[in-house]
C-alpha atoms as a PDB file:
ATOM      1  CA  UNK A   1      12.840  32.891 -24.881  1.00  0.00           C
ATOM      2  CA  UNK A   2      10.792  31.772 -21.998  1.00  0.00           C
ATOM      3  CA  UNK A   3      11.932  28.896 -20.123  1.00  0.00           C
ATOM      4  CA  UNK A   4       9.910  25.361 -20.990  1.00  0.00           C
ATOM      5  CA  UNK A   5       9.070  23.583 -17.940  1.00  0.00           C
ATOM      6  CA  UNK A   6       9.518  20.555 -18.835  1.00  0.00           C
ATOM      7  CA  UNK A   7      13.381  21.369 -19.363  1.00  0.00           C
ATOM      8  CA  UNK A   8      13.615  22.332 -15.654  1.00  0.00           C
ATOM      9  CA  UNK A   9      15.559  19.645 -13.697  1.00  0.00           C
ATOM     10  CA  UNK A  10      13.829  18.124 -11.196  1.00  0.00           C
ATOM     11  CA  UNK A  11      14.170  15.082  -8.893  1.00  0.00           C
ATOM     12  CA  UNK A  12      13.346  11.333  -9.846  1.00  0.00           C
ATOM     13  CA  UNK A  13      11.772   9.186  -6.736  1.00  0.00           C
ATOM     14  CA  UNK A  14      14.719   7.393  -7.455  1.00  0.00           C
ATOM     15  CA  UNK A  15      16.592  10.497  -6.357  1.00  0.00           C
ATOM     16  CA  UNK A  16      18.550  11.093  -9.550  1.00  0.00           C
ATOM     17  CA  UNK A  17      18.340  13.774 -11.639  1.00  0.00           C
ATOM     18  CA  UNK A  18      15.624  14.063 -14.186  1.00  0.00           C
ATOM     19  CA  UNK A  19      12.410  16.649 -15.857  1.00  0.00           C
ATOM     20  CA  UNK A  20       9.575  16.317 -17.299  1.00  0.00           C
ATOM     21  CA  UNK A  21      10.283  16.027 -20.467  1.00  0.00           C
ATOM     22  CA  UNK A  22       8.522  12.764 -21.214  1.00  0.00           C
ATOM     23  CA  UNK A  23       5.454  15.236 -20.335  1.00  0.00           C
ATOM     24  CA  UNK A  24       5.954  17.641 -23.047  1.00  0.00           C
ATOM     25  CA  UNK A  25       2.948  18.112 -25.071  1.00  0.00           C
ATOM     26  CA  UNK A  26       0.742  17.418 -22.324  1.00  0.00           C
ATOM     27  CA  UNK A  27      -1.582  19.459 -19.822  1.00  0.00           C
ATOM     28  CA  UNK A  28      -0.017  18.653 -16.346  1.00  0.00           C
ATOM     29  CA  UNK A  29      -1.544  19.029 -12.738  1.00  0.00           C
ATOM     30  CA  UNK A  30       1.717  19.462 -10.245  1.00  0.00           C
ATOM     31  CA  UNK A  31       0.875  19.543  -6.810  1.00  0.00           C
ATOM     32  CA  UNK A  32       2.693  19.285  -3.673  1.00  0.00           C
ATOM     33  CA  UNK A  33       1.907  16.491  -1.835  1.00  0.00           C
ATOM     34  CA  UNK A  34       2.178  14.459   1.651  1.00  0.00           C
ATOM     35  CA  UNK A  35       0.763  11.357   3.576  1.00  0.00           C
ATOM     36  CA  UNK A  36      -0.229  12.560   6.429  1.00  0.00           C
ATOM     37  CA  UNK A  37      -2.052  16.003   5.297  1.00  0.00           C
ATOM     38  CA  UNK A  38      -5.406  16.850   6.491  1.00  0.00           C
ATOM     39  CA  UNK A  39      -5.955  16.869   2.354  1.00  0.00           C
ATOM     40  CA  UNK A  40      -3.967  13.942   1.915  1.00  0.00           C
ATOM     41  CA  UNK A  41      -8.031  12.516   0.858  1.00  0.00           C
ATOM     42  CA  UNK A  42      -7.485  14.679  -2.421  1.00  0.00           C
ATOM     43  CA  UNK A  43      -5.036  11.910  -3.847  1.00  0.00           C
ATOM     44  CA  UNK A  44      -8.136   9.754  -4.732  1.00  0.00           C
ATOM     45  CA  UNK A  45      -9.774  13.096  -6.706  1.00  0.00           C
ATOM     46  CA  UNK A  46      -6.246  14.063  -8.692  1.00  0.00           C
ATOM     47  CA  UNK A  47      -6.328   9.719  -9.372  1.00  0.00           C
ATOM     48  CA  UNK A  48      -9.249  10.250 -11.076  1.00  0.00           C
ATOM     49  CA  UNK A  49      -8.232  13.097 -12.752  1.00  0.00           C
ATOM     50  CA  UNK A  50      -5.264  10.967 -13.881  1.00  0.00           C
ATOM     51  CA  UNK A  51      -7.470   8.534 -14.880  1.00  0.00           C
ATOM     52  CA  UNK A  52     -10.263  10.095 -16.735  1.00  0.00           C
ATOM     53  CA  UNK A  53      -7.970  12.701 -18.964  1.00  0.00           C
ATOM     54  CA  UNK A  54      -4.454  10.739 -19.416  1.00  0.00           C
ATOM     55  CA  UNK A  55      -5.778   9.354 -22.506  1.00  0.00           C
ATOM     56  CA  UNK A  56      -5.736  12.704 -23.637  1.00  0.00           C
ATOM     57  CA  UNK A  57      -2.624  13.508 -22.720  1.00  0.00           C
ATOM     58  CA  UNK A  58      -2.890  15.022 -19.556  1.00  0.00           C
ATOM     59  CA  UNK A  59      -0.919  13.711 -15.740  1.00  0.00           C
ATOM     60  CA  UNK A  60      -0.941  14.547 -12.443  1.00  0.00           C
ATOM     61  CA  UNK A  61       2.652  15.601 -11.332  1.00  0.00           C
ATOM     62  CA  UNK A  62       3.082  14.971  -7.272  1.00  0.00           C
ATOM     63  CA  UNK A  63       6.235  16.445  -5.638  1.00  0.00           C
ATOM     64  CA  UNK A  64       6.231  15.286  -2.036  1.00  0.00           C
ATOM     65  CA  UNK A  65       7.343  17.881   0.255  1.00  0.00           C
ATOM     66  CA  UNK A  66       7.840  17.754   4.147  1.00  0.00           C
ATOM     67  CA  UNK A  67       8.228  21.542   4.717  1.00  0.00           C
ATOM     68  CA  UNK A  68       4.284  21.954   6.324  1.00  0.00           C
ATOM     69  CA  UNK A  69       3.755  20.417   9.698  1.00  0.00           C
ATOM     70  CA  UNK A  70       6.569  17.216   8.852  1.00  0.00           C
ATOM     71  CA  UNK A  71       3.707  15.603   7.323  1.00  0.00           C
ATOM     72  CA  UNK A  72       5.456  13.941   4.643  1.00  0.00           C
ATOM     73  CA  UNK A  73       8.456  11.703   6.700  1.00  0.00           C
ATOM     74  CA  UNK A  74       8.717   8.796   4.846  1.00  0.00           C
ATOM     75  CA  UNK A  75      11.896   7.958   2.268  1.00  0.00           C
ATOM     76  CA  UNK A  76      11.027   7.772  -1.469  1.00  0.00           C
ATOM     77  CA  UNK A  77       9.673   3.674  -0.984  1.00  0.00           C
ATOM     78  CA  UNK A  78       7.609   5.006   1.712  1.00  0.00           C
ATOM     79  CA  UNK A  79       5.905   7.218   0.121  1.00  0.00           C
ATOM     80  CA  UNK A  80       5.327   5.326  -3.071  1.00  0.00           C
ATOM     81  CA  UNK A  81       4.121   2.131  -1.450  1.00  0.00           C
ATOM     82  CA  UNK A  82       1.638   4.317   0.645  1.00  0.00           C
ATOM     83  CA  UNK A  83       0.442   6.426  -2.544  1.00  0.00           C
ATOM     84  CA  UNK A  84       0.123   3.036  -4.441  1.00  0.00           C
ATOM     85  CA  UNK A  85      -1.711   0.890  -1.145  1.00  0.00           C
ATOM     86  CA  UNK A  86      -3.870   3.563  -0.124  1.00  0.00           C
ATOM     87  CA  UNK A  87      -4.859   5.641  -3.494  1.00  0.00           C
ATOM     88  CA  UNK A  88      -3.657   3.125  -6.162  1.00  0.00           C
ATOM     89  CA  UNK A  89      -1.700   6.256  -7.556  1.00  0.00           C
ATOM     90  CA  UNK A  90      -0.862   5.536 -11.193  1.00  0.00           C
ATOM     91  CA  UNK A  91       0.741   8.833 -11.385  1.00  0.00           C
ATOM     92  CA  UNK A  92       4.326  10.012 -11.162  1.00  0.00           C
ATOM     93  CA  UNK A  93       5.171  11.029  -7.534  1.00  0.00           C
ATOM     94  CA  UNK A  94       8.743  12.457  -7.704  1.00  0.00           C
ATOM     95  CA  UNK A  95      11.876  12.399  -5.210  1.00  0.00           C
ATOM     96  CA  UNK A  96      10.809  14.530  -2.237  1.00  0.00           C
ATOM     97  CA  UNK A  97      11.535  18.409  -2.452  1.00  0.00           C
ATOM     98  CA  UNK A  98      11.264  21.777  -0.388  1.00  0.00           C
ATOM     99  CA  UNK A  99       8.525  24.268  -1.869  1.00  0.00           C
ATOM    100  CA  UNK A 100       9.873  27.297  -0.119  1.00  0.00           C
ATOM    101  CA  UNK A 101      12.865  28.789   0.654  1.00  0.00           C
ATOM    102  CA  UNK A 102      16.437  28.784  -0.123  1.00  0.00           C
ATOM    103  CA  UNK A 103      16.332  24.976  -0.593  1.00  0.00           C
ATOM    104  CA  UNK A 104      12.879  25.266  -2.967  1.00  0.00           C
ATOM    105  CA  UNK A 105      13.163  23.297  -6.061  1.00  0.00           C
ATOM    106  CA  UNK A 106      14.109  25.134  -9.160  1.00  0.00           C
ATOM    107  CA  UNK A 107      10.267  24.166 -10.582  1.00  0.00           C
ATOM    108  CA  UNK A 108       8.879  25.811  -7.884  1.00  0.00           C
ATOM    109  CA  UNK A 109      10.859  28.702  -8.033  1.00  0.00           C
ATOM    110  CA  UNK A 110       9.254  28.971 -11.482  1.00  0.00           C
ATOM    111  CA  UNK A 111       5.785  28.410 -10.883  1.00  0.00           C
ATOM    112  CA  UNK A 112       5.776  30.405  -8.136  1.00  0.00           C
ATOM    113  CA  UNK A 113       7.122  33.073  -9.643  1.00  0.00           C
ATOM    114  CA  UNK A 114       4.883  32.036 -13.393  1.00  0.00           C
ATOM    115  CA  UNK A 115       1.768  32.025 -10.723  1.00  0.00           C
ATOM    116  CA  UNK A 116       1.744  33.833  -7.752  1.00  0.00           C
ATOM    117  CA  UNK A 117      -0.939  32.974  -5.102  1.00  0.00           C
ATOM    118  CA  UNK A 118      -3.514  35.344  -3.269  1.00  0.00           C
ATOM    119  CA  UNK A 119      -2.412  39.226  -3.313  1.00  0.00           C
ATOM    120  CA  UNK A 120       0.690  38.682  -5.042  1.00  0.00           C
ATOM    121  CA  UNK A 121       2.704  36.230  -2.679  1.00  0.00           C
ATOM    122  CA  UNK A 122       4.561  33.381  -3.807  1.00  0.00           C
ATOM    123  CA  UNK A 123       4.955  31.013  -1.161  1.00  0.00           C
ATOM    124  CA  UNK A 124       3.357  28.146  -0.834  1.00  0.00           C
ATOM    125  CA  UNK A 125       0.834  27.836   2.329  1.00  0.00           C
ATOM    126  CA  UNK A 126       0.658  24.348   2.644  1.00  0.00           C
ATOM    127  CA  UNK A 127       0.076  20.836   0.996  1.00  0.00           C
ATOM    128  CA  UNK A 128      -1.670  20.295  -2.091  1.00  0.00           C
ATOM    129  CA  UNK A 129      -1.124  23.590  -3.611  1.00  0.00           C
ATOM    130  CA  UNK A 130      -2.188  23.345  -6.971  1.00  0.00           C
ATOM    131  CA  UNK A 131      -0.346  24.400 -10.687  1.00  0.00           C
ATOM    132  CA  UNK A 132      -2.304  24.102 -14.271  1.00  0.00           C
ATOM    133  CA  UNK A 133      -0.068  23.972 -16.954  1.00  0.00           C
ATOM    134  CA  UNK A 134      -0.788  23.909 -20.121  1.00  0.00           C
ATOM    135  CA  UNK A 135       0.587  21.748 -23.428  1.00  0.00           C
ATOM    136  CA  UNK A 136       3.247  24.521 -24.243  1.00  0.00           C
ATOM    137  CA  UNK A 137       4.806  24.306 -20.732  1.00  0.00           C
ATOM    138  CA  UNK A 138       2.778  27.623 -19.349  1.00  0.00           C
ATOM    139  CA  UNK A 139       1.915  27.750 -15.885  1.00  0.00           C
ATOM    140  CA  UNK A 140      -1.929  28.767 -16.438  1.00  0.00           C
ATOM    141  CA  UNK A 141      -3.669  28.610 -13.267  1.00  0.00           C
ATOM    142  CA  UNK A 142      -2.975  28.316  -8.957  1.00  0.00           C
ATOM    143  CA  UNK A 143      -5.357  27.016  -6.936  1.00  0.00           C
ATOM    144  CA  UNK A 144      -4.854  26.514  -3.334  1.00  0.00           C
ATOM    145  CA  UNK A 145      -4.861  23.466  -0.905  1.00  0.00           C
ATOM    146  CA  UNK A 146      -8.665  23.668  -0.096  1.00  0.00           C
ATOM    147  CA  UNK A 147      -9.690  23.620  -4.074  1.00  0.00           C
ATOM    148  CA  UNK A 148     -11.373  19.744  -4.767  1.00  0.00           C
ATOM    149  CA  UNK A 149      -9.210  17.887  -7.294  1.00  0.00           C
ATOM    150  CA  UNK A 150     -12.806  17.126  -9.113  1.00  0.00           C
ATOM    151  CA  UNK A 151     -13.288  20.802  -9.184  1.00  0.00           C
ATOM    152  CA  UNK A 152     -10.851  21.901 -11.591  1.00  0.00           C
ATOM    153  CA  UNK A 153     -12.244  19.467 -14.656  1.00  0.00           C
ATOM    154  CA  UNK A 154     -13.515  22.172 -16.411  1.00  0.00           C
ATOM    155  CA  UNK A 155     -10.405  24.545 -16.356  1.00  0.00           C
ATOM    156  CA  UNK A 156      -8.533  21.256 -17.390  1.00  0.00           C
ATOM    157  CA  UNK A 157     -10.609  20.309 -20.381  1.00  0.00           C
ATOM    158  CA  UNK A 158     -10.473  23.606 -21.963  1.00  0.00           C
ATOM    159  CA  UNK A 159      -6.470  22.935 -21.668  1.00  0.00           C
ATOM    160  CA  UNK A 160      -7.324  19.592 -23.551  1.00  0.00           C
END
């Protein structure tokens, strides 16, 4: 049986234990995000994503990570009262988590491993790396830092 990914624990902003399971059913775009990113602009595009498709059941997942340049320092309150401030995030932005390495979140192990990037390799380059899953918990698509959160509309719609 393949493993559902919204059974995979995962950390609350709150820093307690949690998943995703109140996402189950729905298409979800997780991403690895920071504040102080040279793409840290693409929170107002995945917003709007949020926005324009959560009625359909669809979210934006962010997992703040601070593994690429220390450009996510803040604490949990930081980073939520920047995300809400600047971006008037309405999505979930989870406790903060490592990507890579021995320390990498047991989601990330998965979705690496579900969707490796370019040529085969599973790390993750940088911020705002990019998964597509779909309503049955599949990891369907990778798209890397650079790819515009309004870009990936259509592969989300044909999820919907």
């Amino acid at each position: 049986m393949s493993t559902e990914i919204t059974t995979i624990p995962v950390t609350a902003p709150n820093g307690l234990p949690t998943d995703l399971g109140s996402h189950k059913g729905e298409v979800m775009l997780i991403v690895n995000v920071a504040s102080k990113c040279g793409f840290t602009p693409q929170y107002e595009g995945l917003e709007a994503l949020q926005r324009k498709y959560e009625e359909k059941g669809f979210s934006v997942i962010g997992f703040p990570c601070n593994q690429f340049g220390s450009q996510e320092p803040g604490n949990a309150e930081e980073i939520a009262n920047f995300c809400k401030l600047t971006y008037d995030v309405s999505f979930p932005v989870m406790g903060k988590i490592d990507v890579n390495g021995d320390k990498a979140a047991p989601i990330y192990q998965y979705m690496k491993d579900e969707a490796p990037g370019l040529l085969g390799f599973k790390a993750i380059k940088w911020n705002f790396t990019k998964f597509l899953v779909n309503r049955a918990g599949k990891v369907v698509k990778r798209y890397p830092p650079q790819a515009k959160p309004e870009d990936l509309s259509r592969d989300i719609e044909a999820l919907l």
